[in-house]
Protein backbone atom coordinates (compact mmCIF):
# COMPACT_ATOMS: atom_id res chain seq x y z
CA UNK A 1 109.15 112.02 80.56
CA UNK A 2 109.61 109.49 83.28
CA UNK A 3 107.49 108.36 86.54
CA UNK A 4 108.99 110.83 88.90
CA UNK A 5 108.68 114.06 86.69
CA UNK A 6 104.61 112.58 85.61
CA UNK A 7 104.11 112.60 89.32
CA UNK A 8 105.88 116.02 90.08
CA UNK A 9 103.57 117.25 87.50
CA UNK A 10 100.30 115.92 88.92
CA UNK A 11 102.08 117.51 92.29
CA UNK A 12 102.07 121.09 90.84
CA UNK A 13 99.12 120.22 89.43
CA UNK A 14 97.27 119.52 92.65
CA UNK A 15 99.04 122.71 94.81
CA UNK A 16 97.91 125.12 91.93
CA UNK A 17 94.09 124.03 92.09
CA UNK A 18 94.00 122.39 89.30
CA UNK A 19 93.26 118.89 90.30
CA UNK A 20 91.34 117.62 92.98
CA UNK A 21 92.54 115.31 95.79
CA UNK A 22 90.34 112.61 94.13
CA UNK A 23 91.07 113.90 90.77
CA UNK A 24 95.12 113.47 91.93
CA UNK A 25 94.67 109.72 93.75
CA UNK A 26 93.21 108.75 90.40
CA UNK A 27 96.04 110.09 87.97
CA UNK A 28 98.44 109.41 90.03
CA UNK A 29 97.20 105.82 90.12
CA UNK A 30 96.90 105.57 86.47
CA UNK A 31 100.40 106.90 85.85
CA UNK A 32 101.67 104.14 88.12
CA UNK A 33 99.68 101.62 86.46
CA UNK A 34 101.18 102.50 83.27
CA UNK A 35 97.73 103.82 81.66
CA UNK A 36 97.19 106.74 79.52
CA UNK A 37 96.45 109.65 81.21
CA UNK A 38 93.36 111.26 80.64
CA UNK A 39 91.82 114.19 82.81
CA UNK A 40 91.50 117.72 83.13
CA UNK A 41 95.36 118.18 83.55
CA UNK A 42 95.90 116.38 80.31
CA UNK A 43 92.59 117.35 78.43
CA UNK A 44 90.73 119.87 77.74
CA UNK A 45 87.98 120.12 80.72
CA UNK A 46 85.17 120.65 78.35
CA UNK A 47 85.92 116.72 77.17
CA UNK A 48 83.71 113.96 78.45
CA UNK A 49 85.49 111.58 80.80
CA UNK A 50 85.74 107.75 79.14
CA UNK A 51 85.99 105.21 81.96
CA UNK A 52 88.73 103.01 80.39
CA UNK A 53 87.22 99.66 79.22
CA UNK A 54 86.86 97.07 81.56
CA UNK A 55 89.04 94.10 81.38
CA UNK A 56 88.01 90.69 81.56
CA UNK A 57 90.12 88.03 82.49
CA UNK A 58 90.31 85.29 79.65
CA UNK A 59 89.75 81.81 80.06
CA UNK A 60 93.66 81.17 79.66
CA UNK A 61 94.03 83.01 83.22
CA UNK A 62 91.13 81.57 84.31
CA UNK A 63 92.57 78.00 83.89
CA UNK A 64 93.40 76.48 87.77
CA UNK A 65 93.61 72.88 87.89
CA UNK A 66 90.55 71.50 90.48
CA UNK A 67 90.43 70.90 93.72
CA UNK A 68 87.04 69.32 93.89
CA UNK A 69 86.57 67.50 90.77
CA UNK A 70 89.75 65.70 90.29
CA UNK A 71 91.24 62.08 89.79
CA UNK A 72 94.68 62.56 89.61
CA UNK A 73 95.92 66.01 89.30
CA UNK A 74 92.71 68.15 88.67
CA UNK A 75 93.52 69.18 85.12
CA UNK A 76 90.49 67.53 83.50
CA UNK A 77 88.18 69.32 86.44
CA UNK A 78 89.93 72.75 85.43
CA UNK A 79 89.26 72.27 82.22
CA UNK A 80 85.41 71.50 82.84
CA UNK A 81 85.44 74.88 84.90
CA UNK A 82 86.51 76.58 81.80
CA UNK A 83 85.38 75.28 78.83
CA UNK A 84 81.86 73.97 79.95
CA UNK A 85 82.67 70.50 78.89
CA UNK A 86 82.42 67.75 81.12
CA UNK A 87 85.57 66.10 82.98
CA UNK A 88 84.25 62.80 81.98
CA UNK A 89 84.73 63.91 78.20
CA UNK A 90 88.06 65.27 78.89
CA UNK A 91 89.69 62.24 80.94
CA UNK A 92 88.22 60.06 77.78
CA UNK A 93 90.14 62.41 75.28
CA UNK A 94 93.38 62.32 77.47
CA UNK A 95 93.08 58.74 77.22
CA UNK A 96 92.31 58.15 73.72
CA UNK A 97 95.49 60.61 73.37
CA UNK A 98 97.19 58.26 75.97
CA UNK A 99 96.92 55.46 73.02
CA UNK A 100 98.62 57.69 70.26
CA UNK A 101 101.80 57.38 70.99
CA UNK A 102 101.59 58.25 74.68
CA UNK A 103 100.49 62.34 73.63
CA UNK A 104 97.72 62.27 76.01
CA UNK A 105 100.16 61.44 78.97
CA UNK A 106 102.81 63.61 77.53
CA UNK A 107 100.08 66.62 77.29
CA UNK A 108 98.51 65.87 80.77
CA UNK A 109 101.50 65.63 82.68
CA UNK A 110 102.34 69.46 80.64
CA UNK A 111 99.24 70.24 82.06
CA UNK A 112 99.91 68.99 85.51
CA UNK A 113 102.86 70.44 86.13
CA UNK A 114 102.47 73.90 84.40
CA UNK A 115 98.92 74.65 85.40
CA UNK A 116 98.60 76.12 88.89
CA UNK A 117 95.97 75.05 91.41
CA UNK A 118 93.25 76.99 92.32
CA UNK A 119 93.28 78.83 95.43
CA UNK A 120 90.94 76.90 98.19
CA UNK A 121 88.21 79.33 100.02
CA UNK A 122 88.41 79.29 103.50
CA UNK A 123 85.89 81.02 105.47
CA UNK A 124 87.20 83.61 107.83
CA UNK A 125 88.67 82.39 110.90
CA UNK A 126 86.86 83.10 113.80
CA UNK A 127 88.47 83.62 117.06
CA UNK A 128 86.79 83.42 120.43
CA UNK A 129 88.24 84.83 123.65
CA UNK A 130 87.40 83.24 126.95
CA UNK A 131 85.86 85.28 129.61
CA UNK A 132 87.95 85.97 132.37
CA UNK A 133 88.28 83.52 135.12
CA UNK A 134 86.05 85.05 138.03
CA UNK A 135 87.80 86.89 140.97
CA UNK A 136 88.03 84.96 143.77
CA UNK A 137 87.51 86.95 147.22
CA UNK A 138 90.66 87.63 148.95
CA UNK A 139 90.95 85.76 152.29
CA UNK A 140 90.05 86.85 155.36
CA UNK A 141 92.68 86.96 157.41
CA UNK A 142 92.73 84.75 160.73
CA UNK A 143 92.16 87.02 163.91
CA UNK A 144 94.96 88.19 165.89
CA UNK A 145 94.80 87.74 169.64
């Protein structure tokens, strides 16, 4: 069955009663998503509902070079940020790896090029309007003789 008849379905679904507006939003979010479907139009409604696990993001997408902690392009910094170790021990590995045959150069600049940056936090921009200039008094007019 494809995406379009899957959210037909859930359509009928929802005009016959048997789904919920919330109960619709959410299926018809997970069949977008690509998840399984689960619910009472695809179980039975005595079933328990399973919230669907929780991902967490692993340290390989966590990986941004730094911003703040950097020398030359932030990849020992990034690294600190996800491993726990310090930079300092990671720029001294990069260049002990610098002496072997130039891997430590070869790997950082890898690194440097492949790793994106992480995204700087800005605070919200706050805009201020000026008050309106005050309304000057029309003139009196001079007095006709």
């Amino acid at each position: 069955m494809g995406l379009a008849d899957d959210l037909e379905r859930l359509k009928t679904l929802r005009d016959q009663g048997a789904l919920t507006e919330e109960e619709f939003i959410l299926a018809k979010k997970r069949v977008i998503d690509g998840e399984p479907a689960v619910g009472p139009a695809f179980a039975s409604t005595n079933a328990p509902r399973a919230e669907p696990p929780k991902k967490e993001p692993s340290a390989l997408r966590e990986f941004k070079r730094s911003l703040t902690d950097r020398w030359i392009g932030g990849v020992c910094g990034g690294l600190d940020n996800v491993t726990g170790i310090p930079a300092w021990t990671w720029r001294i590995l990069f260049v002990l790896l610098a002496l072997l045959h130039g891997v430590g150069i070869a790997l950082y600049l890898l690194l440097w090029i492949f790793v994106p940056l992480e995204k700087l936090a800005l605070p919200a921009p706050t805009v201020t309007v000026p008050p309106p200039p005050p309304s000057v008094p029309p003139a009196a007019s001079p007095p006709q003789a």
